[in-house]
PDB file of N, CA and C in Angstrom:
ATOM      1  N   UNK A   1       0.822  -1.189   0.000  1.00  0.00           N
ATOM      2  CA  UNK A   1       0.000   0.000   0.000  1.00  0.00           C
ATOM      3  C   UNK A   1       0.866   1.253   0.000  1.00  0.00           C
ATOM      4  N   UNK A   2       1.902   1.478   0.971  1.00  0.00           N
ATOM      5  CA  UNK A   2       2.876   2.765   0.741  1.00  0.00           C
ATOM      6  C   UNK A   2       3.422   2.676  -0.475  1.00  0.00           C
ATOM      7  N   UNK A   3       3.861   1.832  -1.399  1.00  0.00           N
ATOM      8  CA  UNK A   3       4.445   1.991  -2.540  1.00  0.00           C
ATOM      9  C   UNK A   3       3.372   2.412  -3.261  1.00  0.00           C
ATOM     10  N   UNK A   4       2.325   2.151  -3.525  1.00  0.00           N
ATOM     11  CA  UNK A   4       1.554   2.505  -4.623  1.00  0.00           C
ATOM     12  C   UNK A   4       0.401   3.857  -4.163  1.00  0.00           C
ATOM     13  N   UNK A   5       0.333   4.167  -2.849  1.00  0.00           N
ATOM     14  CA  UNK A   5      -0.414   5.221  -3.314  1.00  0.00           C
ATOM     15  C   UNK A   5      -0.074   6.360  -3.179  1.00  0.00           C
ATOM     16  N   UNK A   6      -0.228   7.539  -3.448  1.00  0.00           N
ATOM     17  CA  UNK A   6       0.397   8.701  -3.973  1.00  0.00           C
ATOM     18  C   UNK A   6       1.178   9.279  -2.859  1.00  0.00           C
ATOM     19  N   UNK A   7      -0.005   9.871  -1.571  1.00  0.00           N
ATOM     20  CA  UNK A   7       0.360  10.360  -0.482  1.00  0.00           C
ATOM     21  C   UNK A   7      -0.483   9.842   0.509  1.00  0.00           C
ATOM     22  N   UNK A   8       0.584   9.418   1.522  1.00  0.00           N
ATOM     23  CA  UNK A   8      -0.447   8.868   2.324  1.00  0.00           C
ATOM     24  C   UNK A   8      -0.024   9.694   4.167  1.00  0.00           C
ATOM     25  N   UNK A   9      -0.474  10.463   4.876  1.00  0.00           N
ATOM     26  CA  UNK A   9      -0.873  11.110   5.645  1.00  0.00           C
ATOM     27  C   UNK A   9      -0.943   9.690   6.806  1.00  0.00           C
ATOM     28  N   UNK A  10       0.170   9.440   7.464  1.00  0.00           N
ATOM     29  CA  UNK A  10       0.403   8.413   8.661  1.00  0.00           C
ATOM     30  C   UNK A  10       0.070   9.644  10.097  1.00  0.00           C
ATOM     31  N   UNK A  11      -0.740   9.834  11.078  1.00  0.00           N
ATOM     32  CA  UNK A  11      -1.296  10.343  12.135  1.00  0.00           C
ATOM     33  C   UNK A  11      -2.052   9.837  12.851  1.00  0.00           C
ATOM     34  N   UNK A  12      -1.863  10.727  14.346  1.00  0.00           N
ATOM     35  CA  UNK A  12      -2.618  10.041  15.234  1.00  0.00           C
ATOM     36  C   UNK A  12      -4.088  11.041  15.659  1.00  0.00           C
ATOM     37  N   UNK A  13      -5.007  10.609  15.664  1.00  0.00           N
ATOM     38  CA  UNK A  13      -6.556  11.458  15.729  1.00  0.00           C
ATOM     39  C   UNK A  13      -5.995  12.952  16.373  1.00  0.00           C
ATOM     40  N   UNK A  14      -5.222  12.454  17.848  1.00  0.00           N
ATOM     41  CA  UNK A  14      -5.178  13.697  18.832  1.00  0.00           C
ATOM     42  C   UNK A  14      -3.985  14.387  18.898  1.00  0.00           C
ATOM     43  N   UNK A  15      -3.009  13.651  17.977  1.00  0.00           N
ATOM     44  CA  UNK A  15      -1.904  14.551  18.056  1.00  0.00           C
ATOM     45  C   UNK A  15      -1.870  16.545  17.342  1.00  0.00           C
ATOM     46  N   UNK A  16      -1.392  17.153  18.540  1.00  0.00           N
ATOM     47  CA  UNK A  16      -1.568  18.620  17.663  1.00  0.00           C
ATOM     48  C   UNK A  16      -1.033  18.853  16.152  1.00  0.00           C
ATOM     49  N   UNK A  17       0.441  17.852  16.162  1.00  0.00           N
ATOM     50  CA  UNK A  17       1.518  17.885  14.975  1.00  0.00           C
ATOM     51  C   UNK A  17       1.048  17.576  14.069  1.00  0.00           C
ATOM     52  N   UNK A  18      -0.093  16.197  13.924  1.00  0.00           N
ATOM     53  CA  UNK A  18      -1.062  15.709  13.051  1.00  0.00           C
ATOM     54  C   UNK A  18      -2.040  16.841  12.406  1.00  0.00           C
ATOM     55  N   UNK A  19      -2.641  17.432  13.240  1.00  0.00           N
ATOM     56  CA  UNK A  19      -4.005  18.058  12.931  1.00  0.00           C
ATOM     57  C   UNK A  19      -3.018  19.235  12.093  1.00  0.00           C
ATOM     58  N   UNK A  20      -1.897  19.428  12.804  1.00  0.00           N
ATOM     59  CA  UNK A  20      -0.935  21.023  12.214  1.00  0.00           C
ATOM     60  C   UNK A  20      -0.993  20.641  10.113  1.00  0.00           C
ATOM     61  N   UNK A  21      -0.608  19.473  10.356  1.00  0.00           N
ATOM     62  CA  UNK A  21       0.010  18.610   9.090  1.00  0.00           C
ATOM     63  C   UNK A  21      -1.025  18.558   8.016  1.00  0.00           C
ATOM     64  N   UNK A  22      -2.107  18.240   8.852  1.00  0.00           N
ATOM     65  CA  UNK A  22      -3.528  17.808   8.202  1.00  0.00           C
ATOM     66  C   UNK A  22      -4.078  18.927   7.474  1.00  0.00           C
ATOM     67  N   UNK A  23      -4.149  19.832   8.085  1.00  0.00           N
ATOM     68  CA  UNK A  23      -4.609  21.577   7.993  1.00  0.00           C
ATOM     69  C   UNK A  23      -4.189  21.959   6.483  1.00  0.00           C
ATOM     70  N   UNK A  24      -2.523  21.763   7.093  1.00  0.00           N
ATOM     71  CA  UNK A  24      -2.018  22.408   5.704  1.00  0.00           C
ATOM     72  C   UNK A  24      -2.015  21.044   4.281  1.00  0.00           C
ATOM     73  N   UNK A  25      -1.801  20.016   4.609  1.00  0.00           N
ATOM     74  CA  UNK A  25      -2.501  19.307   3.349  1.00  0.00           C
ATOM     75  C   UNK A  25      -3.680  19.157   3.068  1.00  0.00           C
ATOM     76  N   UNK A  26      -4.123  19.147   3.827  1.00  0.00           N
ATOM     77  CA  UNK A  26      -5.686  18.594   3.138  1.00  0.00           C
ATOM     78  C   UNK A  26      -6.672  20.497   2.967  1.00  0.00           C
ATOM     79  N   UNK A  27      -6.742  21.362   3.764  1.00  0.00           N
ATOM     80  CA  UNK A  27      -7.352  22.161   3.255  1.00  0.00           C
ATOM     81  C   UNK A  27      -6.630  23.345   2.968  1.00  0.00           C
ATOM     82  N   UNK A  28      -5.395  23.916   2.955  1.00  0.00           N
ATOM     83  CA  UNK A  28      -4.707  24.384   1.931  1.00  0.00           C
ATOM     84  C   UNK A  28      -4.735  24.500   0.796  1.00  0.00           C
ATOM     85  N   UNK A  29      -4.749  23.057   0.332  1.00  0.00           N
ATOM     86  CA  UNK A  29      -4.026  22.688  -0.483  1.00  0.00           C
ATOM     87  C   UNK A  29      -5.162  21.777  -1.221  1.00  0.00           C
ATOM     88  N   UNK A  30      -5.040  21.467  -2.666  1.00  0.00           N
ATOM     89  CA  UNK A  30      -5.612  20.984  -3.346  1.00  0.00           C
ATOM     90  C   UNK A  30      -5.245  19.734  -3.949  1.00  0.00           C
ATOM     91  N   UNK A  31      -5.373  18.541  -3.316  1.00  0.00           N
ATOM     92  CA  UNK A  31      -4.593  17.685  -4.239  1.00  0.00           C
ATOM     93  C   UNK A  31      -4.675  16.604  -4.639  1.00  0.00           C
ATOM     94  N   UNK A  32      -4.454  15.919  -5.559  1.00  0.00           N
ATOM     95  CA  UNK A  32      -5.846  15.529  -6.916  1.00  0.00           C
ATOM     96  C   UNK A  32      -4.596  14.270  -7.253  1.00  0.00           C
ATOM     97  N   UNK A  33      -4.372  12.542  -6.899  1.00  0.00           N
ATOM     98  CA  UNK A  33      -5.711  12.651  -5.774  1.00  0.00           C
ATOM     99  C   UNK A  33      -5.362  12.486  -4.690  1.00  0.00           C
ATOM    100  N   UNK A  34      -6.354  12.930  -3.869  1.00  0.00           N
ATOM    101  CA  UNK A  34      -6.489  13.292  -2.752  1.00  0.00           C
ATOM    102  C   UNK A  34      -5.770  12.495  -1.601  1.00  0.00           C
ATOM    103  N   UNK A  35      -5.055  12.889  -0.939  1.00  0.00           N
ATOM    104  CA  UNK A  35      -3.938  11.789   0.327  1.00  0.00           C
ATOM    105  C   UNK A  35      -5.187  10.809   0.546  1.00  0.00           C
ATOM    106  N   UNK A  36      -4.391   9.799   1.492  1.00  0.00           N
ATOM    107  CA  UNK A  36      -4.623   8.827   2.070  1.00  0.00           C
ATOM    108  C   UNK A  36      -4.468   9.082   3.246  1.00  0.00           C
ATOM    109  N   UNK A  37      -5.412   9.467   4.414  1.00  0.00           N
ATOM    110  CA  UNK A  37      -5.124   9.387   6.200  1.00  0.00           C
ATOM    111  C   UNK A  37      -5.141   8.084   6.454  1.00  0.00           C
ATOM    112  N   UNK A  38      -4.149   7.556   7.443  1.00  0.00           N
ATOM    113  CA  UNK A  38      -4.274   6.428   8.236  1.00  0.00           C
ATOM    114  C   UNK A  38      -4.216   7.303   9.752  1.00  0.00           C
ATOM    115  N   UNK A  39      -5.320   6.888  10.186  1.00  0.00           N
ATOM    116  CA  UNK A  39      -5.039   7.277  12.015  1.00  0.00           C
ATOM    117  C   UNK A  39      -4.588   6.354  12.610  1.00  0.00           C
ATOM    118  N   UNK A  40      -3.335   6.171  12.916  1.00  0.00           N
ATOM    119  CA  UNK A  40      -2.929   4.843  13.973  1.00  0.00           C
ATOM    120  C   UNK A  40      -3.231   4.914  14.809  1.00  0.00           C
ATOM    121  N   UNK A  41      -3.972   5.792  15.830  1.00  0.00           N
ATOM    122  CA  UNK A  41      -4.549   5.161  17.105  1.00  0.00           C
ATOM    123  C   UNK A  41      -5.950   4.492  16.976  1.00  0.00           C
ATOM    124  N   UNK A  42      -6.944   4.881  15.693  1.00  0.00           N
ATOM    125  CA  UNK A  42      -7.898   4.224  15.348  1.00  0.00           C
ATOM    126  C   UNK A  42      -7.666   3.264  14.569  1.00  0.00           C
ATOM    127  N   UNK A  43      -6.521   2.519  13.998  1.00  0.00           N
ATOM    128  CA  UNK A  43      -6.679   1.515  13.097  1.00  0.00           C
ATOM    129  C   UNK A  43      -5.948   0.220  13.856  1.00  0.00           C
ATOM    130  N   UNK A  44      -6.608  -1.226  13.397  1.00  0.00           N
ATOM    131  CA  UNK A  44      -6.375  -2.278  14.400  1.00  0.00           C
ATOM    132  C   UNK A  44      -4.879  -2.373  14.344  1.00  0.00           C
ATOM    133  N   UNK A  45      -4.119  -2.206  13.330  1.00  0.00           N
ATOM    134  CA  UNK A  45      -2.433  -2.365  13.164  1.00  0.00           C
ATOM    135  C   UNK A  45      -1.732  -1.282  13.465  1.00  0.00           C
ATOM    136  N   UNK A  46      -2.127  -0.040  14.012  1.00  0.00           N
ATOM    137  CA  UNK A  46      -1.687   1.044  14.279  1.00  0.00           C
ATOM    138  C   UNK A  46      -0.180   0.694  14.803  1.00  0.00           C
ATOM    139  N   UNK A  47      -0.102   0.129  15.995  1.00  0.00           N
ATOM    140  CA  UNK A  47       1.316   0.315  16.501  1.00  0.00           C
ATOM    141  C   UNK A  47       2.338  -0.738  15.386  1.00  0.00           C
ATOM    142  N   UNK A  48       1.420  -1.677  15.121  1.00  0.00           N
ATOM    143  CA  UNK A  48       2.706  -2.330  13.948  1.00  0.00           C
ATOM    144  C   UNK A  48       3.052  -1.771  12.915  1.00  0.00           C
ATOM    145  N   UNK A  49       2.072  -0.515  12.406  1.00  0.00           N
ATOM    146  CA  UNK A  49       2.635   0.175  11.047  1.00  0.00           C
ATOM    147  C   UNK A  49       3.296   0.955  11.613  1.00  0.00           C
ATOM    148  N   UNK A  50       2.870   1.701  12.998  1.00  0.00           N
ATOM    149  CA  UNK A  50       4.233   2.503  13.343  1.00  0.00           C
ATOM    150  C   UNK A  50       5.691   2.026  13.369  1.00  0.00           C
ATOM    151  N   UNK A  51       5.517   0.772  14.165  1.00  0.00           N
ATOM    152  CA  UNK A  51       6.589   0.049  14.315  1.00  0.00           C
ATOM    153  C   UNK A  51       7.709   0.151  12.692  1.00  0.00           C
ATOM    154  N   UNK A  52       6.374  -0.467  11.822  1.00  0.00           N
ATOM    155  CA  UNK A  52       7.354  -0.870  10.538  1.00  0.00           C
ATOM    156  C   UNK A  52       7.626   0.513   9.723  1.00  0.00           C
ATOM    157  N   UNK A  53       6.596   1.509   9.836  1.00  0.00           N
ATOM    158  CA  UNK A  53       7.483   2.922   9.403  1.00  0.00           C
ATOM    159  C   UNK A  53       8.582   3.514  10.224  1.00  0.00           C
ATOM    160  N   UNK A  54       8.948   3.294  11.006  1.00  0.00           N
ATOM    161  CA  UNK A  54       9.930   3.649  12.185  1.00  0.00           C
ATOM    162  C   UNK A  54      11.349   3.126  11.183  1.00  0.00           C
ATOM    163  N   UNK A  55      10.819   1.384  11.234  1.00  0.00           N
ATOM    164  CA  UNK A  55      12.113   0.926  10.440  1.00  0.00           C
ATOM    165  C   UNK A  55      12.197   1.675   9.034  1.00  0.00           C
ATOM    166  N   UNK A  56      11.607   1.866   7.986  1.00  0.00           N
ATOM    167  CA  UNK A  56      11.296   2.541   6.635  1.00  0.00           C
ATOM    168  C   UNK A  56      12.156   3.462   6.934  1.00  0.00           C
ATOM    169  N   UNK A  57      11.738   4.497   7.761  1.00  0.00           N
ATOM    170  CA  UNK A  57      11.853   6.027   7.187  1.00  0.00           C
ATOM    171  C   UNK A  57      12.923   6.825   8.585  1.00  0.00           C
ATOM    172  N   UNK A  58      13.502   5.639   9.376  1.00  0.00           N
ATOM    173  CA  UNK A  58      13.957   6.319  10.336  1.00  0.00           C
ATOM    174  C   UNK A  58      12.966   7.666  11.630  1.00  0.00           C
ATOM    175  N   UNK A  59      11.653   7.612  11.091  1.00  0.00           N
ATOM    176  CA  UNK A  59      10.847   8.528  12.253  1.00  0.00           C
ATOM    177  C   UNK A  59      10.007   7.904  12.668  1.00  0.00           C
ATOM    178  N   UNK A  60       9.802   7.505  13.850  1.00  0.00           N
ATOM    179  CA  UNK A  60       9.379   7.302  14.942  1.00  0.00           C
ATOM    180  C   UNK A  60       8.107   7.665  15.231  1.00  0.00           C
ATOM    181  N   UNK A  61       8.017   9.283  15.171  1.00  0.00           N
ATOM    182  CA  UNK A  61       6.500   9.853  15.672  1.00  0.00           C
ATOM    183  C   UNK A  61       5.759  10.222  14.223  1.00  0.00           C
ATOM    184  N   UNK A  62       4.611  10.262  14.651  1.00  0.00           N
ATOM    185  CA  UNK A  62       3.821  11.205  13.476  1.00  0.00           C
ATOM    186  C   UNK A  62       3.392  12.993  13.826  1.00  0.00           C
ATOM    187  N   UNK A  63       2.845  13.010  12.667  1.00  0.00           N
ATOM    188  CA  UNK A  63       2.947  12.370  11.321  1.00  0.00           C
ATOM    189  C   UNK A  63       3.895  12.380  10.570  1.00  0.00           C
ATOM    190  N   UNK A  64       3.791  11.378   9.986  1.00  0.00           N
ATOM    191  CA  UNK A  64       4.733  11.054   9.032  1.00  0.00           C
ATOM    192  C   UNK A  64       4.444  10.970   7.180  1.00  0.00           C
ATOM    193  N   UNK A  65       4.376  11.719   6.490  1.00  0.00           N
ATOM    194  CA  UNK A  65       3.845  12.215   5.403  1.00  0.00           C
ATOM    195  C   UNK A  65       4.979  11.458   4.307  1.00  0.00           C
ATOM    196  N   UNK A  66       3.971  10.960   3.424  1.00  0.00           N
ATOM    197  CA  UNK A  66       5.175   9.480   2.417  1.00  0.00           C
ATOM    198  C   UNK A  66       4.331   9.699   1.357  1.00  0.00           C
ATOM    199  N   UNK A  67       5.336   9.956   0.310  1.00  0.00           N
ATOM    200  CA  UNK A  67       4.965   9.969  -1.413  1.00  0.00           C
ATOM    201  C   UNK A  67       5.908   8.771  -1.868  1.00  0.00           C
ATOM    202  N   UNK A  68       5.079   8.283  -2.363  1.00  0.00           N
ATOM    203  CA  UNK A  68       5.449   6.664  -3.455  1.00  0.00           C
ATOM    204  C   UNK A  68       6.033   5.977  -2.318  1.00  0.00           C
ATOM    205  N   UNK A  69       6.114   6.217  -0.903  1.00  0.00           N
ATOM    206  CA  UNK A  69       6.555   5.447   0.035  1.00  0.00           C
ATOM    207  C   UNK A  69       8.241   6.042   0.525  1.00  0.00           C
ATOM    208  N   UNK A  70       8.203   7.308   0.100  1.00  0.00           N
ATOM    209  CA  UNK A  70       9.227   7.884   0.863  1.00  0.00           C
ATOM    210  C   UNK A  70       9.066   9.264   1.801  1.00  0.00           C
ATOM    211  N   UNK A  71       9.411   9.245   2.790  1.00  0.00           N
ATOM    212  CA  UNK A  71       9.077   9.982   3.699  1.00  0.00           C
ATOM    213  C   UNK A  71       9.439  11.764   3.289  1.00  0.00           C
ATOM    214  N   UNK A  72       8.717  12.260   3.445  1.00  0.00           N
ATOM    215  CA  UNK A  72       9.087  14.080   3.383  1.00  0.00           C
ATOM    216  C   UNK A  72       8.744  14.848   4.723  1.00  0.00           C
ATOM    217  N   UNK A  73       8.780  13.749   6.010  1.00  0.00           N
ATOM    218  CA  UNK A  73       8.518  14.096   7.168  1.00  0.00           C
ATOM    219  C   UNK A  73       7.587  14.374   7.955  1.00  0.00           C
ATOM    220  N   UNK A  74       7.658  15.127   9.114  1.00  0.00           N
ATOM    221  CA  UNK A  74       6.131  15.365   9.912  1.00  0.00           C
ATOM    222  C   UNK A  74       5.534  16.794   9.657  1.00  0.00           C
ATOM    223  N   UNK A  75       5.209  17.150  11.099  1.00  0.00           N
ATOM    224  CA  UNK A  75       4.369  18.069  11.015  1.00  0.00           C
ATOM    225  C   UNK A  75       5.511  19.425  10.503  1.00  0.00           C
ATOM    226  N   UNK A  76       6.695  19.534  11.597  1.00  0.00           N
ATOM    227  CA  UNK A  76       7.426  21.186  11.068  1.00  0.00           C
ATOM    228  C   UNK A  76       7.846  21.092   9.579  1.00  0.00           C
ATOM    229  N   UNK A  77       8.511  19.185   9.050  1.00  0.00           N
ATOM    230  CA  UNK A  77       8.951  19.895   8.154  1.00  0.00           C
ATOM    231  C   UNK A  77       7.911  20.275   6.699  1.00  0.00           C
ATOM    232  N   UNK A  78       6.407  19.582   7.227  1.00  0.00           N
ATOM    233  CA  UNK A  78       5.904  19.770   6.101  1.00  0.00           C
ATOM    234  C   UNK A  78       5.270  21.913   6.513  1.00  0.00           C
ATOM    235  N   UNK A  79       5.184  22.041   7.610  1.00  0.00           N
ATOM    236  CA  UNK A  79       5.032  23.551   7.624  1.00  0.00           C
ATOM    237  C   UNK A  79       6.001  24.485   7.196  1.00  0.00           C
ATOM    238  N   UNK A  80       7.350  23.968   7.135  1.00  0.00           N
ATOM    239  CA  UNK A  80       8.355  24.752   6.955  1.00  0.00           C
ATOM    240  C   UNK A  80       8.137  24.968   5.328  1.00  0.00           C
ATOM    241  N   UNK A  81       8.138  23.504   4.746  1.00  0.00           N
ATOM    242  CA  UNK A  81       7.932  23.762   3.105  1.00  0.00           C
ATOM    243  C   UNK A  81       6.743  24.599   2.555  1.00  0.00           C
ATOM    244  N   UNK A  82       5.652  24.462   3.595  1.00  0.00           N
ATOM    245  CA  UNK A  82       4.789  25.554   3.111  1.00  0.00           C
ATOM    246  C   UNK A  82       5.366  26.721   3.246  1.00  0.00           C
ATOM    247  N   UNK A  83       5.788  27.136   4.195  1.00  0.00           N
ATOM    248  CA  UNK A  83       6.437  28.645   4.270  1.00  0.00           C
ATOM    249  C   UNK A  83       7.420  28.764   3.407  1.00  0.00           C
ATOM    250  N   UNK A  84       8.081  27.724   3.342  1.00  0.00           N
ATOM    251  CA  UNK A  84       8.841  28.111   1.978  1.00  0.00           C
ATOM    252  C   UNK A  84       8.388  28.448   0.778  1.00  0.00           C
ATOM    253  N   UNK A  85       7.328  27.942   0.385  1.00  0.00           N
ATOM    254  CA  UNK A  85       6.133  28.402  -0.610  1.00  0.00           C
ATOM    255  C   UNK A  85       6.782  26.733  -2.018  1.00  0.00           C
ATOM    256  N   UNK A  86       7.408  25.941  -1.357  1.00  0.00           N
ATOM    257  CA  UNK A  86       8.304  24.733  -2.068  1.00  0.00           C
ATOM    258  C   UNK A  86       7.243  23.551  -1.758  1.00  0.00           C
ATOM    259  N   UNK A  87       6.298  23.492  -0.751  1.00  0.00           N
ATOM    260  CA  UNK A  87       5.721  22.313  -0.190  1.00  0.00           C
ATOM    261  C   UNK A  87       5.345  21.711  -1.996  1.00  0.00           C
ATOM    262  N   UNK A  88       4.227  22.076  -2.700  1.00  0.00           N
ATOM    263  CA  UNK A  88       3.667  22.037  -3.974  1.00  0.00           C
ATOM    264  C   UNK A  88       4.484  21.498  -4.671  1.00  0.00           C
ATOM    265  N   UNK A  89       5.799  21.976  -4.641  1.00  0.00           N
ATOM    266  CA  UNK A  89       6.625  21.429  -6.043  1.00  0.00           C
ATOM    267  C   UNK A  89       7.361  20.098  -5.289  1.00  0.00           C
ATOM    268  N   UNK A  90       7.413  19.855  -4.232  1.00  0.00           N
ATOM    269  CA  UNK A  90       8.314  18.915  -3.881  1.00  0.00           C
ATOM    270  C   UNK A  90       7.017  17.869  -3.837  1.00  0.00           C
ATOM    271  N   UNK A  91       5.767  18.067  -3.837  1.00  0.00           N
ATOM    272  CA  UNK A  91       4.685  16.990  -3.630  1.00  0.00           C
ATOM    273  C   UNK A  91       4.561  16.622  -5.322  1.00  0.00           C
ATOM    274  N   UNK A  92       4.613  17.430  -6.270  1.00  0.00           N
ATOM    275  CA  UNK A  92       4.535  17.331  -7.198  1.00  0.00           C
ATOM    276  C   UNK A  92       6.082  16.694  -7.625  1.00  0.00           C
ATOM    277  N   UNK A  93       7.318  17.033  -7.937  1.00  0.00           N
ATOM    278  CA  UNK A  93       8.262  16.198  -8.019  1.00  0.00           C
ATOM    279  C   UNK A  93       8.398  14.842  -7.838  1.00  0.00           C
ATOM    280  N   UNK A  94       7.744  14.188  -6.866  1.00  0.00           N
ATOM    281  CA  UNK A  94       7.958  12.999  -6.250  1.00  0.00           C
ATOM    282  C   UNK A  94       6.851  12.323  -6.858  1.00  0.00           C
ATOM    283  N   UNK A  95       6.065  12.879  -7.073  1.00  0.00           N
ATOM    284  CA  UNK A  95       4.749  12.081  -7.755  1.00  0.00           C
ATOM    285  C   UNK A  95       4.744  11.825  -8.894  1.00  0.00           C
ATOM    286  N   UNK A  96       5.759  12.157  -9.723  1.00  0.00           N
ATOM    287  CA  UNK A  96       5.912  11.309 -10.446  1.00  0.00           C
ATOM    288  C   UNK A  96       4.828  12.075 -11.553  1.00  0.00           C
ATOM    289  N   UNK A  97       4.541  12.752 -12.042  1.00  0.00           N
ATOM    290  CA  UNK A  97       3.536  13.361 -12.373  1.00  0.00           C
ATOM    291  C   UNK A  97       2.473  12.817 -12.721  1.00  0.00           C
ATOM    292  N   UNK A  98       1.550  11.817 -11.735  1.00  0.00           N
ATOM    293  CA  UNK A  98       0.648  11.261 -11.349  1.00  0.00           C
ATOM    294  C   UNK A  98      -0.231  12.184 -10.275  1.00  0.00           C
ATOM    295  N   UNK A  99       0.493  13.522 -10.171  1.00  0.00           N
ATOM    296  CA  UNK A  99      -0.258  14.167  -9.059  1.00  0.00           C
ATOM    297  C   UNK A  99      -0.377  15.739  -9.468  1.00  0.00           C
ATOM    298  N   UNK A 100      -1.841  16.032  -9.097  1.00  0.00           N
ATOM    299  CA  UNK A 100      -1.499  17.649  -9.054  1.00  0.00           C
ATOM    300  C   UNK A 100      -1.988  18.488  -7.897  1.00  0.00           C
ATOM    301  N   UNK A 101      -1.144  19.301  -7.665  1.00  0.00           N
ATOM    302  CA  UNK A 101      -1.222  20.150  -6.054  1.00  0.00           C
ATOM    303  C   UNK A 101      -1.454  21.528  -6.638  1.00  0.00           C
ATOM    304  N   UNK A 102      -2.283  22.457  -5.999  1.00  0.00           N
ATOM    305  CA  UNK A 102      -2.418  23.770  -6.214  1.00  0.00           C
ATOM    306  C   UNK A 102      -2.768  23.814  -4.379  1.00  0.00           C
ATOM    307  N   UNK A 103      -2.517  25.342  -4.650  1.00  0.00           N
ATOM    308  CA  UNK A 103      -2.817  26.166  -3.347  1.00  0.00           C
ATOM    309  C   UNK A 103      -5.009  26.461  -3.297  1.00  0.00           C
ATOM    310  N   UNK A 104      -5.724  26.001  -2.724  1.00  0.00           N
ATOM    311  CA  UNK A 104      -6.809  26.269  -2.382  1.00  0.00           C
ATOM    312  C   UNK A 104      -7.106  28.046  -2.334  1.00  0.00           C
ATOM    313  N   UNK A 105      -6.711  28.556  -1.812  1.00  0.00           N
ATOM    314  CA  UNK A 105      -7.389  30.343  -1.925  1.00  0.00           C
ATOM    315  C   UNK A 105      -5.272  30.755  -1.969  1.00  0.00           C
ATOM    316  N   UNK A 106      -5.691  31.455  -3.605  1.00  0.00           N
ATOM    317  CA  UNK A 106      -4.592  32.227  -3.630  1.00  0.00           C
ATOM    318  C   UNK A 106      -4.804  33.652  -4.001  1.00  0.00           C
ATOM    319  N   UNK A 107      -3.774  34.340  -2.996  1.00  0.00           N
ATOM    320  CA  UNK A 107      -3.903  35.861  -2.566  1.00  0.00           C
ATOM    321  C   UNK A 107      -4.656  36.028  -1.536  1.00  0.00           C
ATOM    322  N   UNK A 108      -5.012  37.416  -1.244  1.00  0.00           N
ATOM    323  CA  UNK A 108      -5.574  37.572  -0.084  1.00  0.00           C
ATOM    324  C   UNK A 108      -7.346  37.969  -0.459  1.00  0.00           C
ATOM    325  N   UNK A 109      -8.040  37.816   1.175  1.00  0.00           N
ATOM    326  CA  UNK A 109      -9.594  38.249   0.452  1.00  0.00           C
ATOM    327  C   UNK A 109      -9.385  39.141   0.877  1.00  0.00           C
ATOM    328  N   UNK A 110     -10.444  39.942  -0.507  1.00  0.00           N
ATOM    329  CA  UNK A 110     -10.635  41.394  -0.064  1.00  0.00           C
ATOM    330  C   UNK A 110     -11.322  42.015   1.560  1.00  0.00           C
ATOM    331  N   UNK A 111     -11.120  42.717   1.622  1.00  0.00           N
ATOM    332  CA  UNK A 111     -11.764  43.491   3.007  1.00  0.00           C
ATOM    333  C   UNK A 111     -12.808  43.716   3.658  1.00  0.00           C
ATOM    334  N   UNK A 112     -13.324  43.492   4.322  1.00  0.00           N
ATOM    335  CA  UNK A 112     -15.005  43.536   4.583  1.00  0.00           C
ATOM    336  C   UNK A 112     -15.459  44.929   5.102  1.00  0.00           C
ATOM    337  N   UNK A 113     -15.623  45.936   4.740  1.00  0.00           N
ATOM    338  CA  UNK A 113     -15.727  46.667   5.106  1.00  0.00           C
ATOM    339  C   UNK A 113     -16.964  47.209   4.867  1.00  0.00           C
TER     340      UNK A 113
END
């Protein structure tokens, strides 16, 4: 399953780092198709996929965010790449161009005044 599907979003329901991660992929961001969440504290193999992504990818905690089954990390470093304004092209790079990412609201809204 990590080898073949695009992005898959490894988290735990209550972790803050998760929900941080979640935020900026899933409603940010537009992306077609759409990740894969696994919640390991809700799924029956949770601690053994942790276990066996631990061995994979060298990280331990979640989330842990994997294109074609290689890790691009958790929660800071996928916030950092957003701030870098790089998150998009490095999700897109890796995908092999099987994937397309856009930004959900670009620019700012106008003013309510």
């Amino acid at each position: 399953m990590i080898s073949r599907t695009i992005v898959i979003i490894f988290s735990k329901s209550y972790c803050p780092y998760s929900k941080r991660a979640k935020g900026i992929l899933l409603e940010k961001y537009v992306i077609e198709p759409a990740p894969y969440v696994v919640e390991l504290d809700l799924h029956p193999l949770g601690p053994k996929i942790q276990s066996r992504l631990a061995e994979m990818t060298g990280r331990k905690t979640v989330p842990n965010i994997m294109i074609y089954g290689q890790s691009i990390g958790g929660g800071d470093e996928i916030a950092a790449l957003d701030k870098e304004k790089s998150l998009a092209d490095k999700i897109t790079s890796l995908g092999k161009d099987r994937i397309n990412v856009s930004e959900r609201f670009v620019g700012s809204l106008p003013n309510a005044s």
